[in-house]
N, C-alpha and C. Protein backbone atom coordinates (compact mmCIF):
# COMPACT_ATOMS: atom_id res chain seq x y z
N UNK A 1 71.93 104.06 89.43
CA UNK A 1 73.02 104.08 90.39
C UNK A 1 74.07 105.08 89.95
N UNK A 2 74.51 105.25 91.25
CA UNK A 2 75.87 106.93 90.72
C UNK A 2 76.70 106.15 91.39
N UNK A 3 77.43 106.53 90.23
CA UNK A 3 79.15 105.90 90.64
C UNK A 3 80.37 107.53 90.37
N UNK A 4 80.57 107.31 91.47
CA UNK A 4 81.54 108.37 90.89
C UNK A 4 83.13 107.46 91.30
N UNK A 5 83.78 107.49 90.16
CA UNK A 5 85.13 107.21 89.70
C UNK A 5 86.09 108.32 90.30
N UNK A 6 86.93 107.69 91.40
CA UNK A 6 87.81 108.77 92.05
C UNK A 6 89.65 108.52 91.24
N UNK A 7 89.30 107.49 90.18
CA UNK A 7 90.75 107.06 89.99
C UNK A 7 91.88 108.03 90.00
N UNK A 8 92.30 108.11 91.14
CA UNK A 8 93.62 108.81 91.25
C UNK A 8 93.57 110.08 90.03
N UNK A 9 92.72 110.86 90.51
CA UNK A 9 92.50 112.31 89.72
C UNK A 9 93.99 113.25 90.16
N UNK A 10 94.59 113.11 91.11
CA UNK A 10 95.42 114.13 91.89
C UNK A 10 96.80 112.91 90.64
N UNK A 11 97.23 111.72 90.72
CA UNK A 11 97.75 111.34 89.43
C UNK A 11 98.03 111.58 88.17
N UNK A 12 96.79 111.60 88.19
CA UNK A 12 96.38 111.79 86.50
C UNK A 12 96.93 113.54 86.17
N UNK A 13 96.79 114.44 87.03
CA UNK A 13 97.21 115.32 86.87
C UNK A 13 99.06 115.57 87.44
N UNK A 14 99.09 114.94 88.07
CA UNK A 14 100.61 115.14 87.82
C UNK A 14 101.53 114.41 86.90
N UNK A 15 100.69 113.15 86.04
CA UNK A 15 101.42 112.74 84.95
C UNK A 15 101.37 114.06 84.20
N UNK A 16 100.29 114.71 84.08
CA UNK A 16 100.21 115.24 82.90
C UNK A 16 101.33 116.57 82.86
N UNK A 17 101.56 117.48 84.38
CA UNK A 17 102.63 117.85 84.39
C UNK A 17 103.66 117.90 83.84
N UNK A 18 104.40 116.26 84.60
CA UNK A 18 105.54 115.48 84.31
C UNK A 18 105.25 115.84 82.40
N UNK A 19 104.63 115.48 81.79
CA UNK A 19 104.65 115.03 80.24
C UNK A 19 105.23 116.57 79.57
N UNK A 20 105.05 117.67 80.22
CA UNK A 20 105.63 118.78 80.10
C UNK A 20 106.49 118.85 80.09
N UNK A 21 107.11 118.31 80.86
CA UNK A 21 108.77 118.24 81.45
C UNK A 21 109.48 117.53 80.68
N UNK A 22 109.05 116.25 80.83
CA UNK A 22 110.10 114.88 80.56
C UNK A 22 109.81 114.98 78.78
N UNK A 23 110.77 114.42 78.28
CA UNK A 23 111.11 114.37 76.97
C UNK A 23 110.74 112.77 76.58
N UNK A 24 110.85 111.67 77.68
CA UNK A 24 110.92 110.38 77.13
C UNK A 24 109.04 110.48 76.98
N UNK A 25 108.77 109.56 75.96
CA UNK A 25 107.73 108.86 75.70
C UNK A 25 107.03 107.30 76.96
N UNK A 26 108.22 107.46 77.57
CA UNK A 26 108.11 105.92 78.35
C UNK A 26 107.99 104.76 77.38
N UNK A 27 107.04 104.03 77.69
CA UNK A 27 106.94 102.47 77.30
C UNK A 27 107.57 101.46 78.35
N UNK A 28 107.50 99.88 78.45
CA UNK A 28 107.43 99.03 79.12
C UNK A 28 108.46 98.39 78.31
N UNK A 29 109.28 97.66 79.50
CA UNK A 29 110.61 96.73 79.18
C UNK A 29 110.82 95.73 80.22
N UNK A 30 111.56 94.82 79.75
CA UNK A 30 111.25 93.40 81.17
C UNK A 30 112.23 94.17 82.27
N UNK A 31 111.60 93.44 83.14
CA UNK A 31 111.96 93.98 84.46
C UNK A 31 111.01 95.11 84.70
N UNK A 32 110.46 96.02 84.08
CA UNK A 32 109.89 96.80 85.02
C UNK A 32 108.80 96.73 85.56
N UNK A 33 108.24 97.18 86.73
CA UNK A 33 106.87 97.10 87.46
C UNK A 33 106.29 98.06 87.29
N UNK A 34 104.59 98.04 87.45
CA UNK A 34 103.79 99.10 87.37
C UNK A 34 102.54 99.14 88.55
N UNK A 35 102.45 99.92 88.95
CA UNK A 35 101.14 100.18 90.00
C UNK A 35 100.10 100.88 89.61
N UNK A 36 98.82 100.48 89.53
CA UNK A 36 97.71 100.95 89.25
C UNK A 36 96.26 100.78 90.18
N UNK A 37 95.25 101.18 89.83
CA UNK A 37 94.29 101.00 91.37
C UNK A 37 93.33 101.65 90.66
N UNK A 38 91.95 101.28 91.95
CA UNK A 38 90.59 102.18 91.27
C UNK A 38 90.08 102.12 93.04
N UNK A 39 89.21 103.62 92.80
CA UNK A 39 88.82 104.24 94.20
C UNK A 39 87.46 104.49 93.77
N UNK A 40 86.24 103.96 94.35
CA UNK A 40 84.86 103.91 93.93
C UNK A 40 83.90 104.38 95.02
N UNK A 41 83.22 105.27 95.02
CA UNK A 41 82.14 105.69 95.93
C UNK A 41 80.57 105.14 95.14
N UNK A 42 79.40 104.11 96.04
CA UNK A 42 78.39 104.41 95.44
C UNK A 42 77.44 105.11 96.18
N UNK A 43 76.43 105.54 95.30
CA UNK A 43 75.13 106.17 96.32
C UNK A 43 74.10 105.62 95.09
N UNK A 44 73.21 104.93 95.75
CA UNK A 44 71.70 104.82 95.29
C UNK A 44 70.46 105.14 96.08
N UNK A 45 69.65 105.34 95.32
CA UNK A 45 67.85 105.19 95.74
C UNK A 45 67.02 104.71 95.70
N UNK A 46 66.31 103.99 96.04
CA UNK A 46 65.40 102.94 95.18
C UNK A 46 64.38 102.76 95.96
N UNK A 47 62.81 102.60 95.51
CA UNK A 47 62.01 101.91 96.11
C UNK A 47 61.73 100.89 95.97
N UNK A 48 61.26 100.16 97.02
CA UNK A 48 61.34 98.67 97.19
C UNK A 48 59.69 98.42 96.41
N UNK A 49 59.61 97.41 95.44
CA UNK A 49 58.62 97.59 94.93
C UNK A 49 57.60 96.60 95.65
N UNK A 50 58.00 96.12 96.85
CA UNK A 50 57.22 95.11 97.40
C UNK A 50 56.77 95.86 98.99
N UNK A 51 57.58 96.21 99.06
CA UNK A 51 57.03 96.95 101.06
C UNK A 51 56.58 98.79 100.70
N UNK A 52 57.96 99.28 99.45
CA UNK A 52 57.09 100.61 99.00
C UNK A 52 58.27 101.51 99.97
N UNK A 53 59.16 100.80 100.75
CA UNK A 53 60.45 101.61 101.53
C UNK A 53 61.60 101.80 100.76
N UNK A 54 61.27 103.40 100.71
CA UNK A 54 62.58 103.87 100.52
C UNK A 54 63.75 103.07 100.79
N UNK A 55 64.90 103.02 99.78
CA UNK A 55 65.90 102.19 99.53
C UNK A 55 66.80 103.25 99.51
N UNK A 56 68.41 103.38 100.56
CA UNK A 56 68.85 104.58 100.31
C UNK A 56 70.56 103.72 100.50
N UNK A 57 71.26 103.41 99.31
CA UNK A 57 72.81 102.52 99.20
C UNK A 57 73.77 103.41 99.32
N UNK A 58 74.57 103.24 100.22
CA UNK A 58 75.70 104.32 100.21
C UNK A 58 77.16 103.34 100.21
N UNK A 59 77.86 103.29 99.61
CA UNK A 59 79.40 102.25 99.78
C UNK A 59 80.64 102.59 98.79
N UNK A 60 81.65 102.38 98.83
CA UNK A 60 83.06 102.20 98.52
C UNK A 60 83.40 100.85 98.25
N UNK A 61 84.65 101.14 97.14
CA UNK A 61 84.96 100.22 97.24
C UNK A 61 86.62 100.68 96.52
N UNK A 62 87.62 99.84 96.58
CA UNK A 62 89.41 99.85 96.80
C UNK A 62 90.06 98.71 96.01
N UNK A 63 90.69 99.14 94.94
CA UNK A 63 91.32 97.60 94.48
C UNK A 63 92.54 98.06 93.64
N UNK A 64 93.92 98.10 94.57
CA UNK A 64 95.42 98.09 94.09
C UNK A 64 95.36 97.13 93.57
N UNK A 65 96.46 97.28 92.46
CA UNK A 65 96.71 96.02 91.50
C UNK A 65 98.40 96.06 90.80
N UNK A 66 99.42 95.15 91.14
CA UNK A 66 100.30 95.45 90.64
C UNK A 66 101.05 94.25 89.66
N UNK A 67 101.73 95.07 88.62
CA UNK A 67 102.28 93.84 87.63
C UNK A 67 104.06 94.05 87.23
N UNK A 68 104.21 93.34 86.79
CA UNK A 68 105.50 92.61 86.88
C UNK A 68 105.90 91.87 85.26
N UNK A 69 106.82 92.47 84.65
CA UNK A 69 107.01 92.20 83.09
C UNK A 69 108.53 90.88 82.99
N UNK A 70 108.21 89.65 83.03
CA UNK A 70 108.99 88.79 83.61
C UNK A 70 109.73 88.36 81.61
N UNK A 71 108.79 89.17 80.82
CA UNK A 71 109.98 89.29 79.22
C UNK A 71 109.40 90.58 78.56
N UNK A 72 109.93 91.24 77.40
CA UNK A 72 109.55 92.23 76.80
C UNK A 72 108.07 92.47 76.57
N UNK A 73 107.16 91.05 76.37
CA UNK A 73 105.94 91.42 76.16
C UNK A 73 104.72 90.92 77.06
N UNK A 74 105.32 90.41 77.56
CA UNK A 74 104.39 89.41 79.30
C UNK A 74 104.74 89.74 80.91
N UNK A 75 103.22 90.55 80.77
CA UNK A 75 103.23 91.01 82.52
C UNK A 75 102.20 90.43 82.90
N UNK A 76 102.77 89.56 84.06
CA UNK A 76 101.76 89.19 85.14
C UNK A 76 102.07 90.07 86.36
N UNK A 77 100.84 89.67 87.07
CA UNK A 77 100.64 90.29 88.51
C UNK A 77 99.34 89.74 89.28
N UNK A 78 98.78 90.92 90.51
CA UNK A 78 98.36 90.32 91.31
C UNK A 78 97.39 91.39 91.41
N UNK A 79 96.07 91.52 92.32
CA UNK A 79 95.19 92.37 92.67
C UNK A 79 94.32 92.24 93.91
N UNK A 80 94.02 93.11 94.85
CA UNK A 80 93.35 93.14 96.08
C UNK A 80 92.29 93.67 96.06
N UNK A 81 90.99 93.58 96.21
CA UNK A 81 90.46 94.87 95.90
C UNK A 81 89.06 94.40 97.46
N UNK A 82 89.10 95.58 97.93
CA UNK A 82 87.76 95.77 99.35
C UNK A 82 86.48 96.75 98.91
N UNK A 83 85.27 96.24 99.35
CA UNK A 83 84.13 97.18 99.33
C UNK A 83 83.34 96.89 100.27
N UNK A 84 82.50 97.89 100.47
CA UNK A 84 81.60 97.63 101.95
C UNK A 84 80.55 98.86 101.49
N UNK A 85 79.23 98.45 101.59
CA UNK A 85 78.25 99.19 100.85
C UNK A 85 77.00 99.17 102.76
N UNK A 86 76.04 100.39 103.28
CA UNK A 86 74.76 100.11 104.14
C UNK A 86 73.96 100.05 103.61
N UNK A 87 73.02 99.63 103.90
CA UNK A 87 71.68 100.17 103.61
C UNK A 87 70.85 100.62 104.51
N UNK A 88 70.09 102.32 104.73
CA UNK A 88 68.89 102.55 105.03
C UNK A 88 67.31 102.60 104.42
N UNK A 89 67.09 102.16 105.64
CA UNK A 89 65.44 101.89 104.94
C UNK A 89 64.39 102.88 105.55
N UNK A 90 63.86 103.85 104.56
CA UNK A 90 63.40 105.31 105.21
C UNK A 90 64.00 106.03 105.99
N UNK A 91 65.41 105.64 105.78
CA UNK A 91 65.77 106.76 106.83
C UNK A 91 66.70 106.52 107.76
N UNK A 92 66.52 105.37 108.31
CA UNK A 92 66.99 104.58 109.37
C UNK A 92 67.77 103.81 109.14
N UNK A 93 69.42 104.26 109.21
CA UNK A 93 70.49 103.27 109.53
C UNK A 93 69.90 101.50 110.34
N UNK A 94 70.02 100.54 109.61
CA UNK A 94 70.00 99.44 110.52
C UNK A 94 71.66 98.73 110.19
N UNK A 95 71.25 97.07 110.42
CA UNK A 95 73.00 96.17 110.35
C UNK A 95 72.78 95.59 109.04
N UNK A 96 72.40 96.30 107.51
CA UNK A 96 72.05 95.56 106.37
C UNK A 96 73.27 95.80 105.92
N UNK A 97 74.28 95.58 106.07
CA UNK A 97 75.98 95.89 105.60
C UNK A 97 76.28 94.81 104.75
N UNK A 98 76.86 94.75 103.73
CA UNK A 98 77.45 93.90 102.91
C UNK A 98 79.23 94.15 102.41
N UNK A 99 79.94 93.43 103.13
CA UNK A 99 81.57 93.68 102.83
C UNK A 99 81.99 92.61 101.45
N UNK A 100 82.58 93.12 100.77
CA UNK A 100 83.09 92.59 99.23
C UNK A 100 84.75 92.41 99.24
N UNK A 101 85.55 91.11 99.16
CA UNK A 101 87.35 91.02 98.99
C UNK A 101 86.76 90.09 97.62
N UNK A 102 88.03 90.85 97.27
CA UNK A 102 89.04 90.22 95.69
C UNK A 102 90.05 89.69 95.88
N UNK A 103 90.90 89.07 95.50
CA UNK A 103 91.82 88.29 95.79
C UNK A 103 91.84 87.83 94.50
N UNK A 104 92.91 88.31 93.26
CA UNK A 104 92.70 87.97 91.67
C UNK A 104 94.32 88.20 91.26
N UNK A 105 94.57 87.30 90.23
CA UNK A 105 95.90 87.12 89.33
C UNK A 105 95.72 87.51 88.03
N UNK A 106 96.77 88.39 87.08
CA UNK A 106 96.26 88.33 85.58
C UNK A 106 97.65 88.32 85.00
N UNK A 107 97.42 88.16 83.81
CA UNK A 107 98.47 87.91 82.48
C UNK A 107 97.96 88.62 81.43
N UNK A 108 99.64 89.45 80.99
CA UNK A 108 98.90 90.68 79.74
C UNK A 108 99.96 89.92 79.07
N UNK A 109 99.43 90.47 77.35
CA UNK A 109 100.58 90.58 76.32
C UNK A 109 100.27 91.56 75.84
N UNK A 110 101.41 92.34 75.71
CA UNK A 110 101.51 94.08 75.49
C UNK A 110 102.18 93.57 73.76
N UNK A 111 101.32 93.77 72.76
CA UNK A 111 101.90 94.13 71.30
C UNK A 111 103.48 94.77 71.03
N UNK A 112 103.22 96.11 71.69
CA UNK A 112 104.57 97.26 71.91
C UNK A 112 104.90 97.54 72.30
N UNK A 113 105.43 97.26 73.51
CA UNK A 113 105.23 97.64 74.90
C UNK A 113 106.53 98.63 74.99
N UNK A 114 107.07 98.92 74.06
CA UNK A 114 108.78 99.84 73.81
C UNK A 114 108.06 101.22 73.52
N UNK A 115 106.85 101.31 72.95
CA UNK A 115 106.44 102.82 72.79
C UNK A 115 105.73 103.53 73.52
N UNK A 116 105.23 104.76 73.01
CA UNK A 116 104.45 105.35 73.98
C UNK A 116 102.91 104.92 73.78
N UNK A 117 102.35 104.52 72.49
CA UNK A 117 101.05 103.28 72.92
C UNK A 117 100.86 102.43 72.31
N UNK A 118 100.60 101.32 73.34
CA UNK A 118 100.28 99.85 73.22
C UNK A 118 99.04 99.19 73.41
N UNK A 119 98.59 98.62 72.26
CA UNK A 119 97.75 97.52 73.02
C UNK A 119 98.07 96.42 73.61
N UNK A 120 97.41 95.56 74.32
CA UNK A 120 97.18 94.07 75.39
C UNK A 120 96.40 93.60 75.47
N UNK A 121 96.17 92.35 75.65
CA UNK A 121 95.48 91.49 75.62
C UNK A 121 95.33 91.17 77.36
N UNK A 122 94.17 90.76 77.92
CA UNK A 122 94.29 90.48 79.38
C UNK A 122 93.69 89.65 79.69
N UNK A 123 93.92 89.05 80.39
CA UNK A 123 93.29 87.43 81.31
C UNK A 123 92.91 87.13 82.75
N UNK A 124 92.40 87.25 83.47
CA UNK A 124 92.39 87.92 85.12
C UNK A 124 91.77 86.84 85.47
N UNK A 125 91.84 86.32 86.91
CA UNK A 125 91.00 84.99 87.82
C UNK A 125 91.16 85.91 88.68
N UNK A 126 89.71 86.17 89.62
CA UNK A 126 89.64 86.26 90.46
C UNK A 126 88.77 85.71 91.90
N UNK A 127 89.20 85.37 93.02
CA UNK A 127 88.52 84.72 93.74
C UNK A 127 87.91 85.85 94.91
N UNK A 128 86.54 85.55 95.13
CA UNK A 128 85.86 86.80 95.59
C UNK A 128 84.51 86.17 96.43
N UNK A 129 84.38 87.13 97.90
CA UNK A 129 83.56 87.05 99.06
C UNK A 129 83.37 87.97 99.07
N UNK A 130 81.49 87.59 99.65
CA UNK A 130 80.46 87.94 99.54
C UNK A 130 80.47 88.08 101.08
N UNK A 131 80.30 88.91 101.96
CA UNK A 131 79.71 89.20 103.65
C UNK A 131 78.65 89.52 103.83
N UNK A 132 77.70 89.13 103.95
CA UNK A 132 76.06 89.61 104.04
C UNK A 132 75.83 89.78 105.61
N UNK A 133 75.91 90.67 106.14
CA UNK A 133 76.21 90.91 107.76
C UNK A 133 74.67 90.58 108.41
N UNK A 134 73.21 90.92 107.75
CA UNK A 134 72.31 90.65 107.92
C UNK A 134 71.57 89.30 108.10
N UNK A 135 72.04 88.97 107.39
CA UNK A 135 71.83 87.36 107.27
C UNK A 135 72.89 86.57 108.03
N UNK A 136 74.32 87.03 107.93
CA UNK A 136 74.97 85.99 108.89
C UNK A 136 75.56 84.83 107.69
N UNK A 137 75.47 85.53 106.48
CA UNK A 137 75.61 84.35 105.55
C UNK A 137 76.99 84.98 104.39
N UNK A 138 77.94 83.95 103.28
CA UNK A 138 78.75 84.20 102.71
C UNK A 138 78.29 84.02 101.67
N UNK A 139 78.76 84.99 100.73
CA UNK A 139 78.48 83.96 99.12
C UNK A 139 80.11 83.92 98.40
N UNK A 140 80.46 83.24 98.19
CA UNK A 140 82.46 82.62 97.58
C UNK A 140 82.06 82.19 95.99
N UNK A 141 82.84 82.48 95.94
CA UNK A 141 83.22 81.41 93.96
C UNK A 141 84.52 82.50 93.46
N UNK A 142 84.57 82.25 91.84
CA UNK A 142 85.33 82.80 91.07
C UNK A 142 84.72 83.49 89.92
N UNK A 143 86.07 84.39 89.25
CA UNK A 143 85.32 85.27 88.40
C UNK A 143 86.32 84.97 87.89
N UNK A 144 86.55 84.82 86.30
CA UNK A 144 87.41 85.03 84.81
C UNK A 144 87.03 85.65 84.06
N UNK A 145 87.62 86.82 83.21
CA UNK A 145 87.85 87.42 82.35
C UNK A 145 89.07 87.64 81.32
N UNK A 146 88.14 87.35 80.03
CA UNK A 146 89.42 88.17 79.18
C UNK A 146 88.99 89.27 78.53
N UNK A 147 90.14 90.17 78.43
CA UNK A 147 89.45 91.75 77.19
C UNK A 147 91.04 92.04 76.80
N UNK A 148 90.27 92.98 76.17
CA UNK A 148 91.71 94.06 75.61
C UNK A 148 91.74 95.17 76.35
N UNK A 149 92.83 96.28 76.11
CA UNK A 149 93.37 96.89 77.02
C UNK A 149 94.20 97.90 76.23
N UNK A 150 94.57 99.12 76.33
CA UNK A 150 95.95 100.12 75.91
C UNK A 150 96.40 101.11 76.89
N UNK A 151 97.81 101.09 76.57
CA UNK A 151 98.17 102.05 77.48
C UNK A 151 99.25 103.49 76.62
N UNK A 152 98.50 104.33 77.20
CA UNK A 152 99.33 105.44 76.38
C UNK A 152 100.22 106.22 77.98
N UNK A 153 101.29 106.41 77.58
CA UNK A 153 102.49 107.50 77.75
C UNK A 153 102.48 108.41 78.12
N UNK A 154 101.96 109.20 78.93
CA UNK A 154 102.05 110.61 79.16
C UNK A 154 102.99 111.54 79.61
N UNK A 155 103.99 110.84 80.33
CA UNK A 155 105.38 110.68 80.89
C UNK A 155 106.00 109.31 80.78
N UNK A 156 107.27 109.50 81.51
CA UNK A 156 107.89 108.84 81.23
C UNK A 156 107.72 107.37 82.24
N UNK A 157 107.09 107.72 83.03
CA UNK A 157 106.45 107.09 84.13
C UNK A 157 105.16 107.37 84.52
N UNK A 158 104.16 107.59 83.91
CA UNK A 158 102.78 107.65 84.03
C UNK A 158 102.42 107.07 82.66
N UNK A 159 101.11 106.66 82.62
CA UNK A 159 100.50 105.76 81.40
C UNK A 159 99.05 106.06 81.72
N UNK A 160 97.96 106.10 81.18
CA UNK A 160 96.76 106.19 81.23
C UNK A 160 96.66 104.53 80.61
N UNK A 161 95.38 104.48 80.92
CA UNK A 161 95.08 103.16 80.49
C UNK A 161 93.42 102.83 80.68
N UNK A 162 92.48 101.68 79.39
CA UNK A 162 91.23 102.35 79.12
C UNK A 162 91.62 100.12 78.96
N UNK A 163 90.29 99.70 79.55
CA UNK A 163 90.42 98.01 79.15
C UNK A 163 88.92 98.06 78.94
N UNK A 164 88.77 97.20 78.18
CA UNK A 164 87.20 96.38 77.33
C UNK A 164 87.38 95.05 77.90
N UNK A 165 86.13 94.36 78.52
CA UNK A 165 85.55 93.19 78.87
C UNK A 165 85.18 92.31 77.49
N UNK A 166 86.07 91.37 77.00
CA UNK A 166 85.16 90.65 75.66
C UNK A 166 84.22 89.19 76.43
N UNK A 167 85.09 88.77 77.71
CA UNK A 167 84.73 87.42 78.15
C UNK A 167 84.83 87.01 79.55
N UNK A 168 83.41 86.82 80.01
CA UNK A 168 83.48 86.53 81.35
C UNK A 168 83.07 85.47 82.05
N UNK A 169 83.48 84.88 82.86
CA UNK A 169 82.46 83.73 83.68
C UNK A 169 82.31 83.89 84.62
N UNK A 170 81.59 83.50 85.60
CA UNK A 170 81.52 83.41 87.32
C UNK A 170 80.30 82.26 87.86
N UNK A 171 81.19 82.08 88.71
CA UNK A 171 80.75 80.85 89.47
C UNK A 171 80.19 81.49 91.09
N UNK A 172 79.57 81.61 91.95
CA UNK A 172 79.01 82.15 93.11
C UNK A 172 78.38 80.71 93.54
N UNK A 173 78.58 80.50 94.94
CA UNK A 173 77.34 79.83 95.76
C UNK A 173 77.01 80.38 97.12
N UNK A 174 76.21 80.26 97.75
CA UNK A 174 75.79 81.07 99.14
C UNK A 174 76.20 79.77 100.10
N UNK A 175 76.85 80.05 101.46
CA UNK A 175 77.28 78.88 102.31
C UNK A 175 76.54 78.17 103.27
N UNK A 176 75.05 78.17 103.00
CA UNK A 176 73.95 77.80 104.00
C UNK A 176 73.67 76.62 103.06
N UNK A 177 73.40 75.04 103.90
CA UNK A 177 72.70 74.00 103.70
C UNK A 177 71.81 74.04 102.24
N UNK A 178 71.96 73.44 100.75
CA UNK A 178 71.16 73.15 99.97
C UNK A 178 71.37 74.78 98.87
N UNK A 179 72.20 75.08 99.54
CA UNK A 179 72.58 76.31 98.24
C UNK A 179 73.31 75.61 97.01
N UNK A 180 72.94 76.23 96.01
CA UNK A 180 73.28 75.91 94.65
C UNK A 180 74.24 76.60 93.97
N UNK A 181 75.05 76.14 93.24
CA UNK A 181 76.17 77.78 92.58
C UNK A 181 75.14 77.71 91.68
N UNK A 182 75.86 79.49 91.40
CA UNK A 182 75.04 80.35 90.69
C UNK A 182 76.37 80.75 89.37
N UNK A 183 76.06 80.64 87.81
CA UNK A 183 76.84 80.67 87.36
C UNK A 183 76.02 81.64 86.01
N UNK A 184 77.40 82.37 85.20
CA UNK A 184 77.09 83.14 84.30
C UNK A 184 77.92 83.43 83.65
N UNK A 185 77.56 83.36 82.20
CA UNK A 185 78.81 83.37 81.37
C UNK A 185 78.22 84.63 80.00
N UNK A 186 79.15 85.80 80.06
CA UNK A 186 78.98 86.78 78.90
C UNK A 186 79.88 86.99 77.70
N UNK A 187 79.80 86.89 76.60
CA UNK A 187 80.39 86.88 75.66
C UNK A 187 80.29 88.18 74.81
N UNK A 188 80.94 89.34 74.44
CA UNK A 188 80.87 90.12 73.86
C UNK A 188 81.05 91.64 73.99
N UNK A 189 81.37 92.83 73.60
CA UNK A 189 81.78 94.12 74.26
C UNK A 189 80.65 94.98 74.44
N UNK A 190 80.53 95.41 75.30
CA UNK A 190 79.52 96.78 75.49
C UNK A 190 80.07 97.16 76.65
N UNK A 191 79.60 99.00 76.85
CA UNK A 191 79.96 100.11 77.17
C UNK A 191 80.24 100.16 78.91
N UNK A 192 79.64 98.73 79.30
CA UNK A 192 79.21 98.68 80.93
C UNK A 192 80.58 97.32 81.55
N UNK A 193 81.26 97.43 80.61
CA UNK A 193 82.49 96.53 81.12
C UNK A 193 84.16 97.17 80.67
N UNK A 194 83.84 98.55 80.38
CA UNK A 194 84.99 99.74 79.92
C UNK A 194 85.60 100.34 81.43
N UNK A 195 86.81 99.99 81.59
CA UNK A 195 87.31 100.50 82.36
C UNK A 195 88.53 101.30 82.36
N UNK A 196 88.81 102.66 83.23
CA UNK A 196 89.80 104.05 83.02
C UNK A 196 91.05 103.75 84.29
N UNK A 197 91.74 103.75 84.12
CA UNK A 197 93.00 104.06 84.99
C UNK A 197 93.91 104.80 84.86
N UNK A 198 94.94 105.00 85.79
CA UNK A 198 96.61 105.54 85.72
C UNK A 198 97.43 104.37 86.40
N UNK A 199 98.62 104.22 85.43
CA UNK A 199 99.56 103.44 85.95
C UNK A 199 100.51 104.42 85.95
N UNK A 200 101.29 103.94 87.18
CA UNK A 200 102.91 104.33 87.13
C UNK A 200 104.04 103.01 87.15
N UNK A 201 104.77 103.84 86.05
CA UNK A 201 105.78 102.59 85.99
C UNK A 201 107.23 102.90 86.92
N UNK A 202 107.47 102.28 87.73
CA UNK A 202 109.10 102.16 88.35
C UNK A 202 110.21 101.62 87.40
């Protein structure tokens, strides 16, 4: 699968600007807020190893996220995030659409949050639907995670920021008669739960 990562590239380059300019280092202090987000395109291919049809995934997906430092070292906040992926089969657009909402809360503790880099600690719940347009069917539950997290300074109001997955759970069930939740729990870091951003701080 190709993912290409659109995170606010046109951002990322005008922090880096700004870091030319501005003299402060930034860092985080209570009261202030920060906005951050991720912009995702997929495209896959695949053959179906049972009918032998071309498998051709094309989708997006959107998730603003903003936090709120209510003492020097504890920011909570909130997160939205939308995706909507088709599928053709040889070729042929049909209604195999699948739409994806987030709806998630988290809690950081920022070590340093006065300099230009910090680590954090992070904690996230999120509650999340499944639209299977083909079927006519939902799949709902929750997702928890904790990892670590840093944010470096580039201005005085821009921050890059890089988070590790250490701990996850999720709960899923499908909403048709005699469905079962579906549950999974991962413990530990690898390379496929690393995630890149830009924050700006107000």
């Amino acid at each position: 699968m190709k993912k290409v990562l659109l995170s606010a590239v046109a951002l990322l380059a005008f922090g880096f600007a700004n870091a030319q300019e501005e003299k402060s280092n930034g860092g985080f202090s209570k009261g202030d807020v920060f906005v951050s987000g991720s912009f995702g395109i997929t495209s896959d291919k695949a053959y179906d190893m049972n009918s032998g049809d071309l498998l051709k995934t094309n989708g997006f997906s959107i998730a603003p996220k903003v936090g709120f430092f209510v003492t020097e070292n504890i920011a909570i906040g909130g997160k939205l995030g939308f995706g909507s992926s088709k599928v053709e089969v040889d070729g042929v657009s049909g209604e195999n659409k699948v739409n994806d909402l987030t709806v998630g809360a988290f809690g950081r503790y920022y070590f340093t949050p006065g300099s230009q880099f910090s680590l954090f600690g992070d904690l996230g719940v999120d509650y999340m639907s499944t639209n299977y347009d083909t079927f006519d069917v939902k799949r709902n539950g929750i997702n928890a995670g904790l990892g670590l997290g840093m944010n470096y300074f580039v201005s005085s109001n821009f921050s890059l920021e890089a988070g590790l997955g250490l701990l996850n759970f999720s709960s899923m069930k499908f909403d048709f008669d005699g469905a079962e939740n579906e549950t999974s729990f991962g413990l530990g870091a690898n390379l496929t739960n690393i995630s890149l951003g830009v924050n700006y701080k107000f």
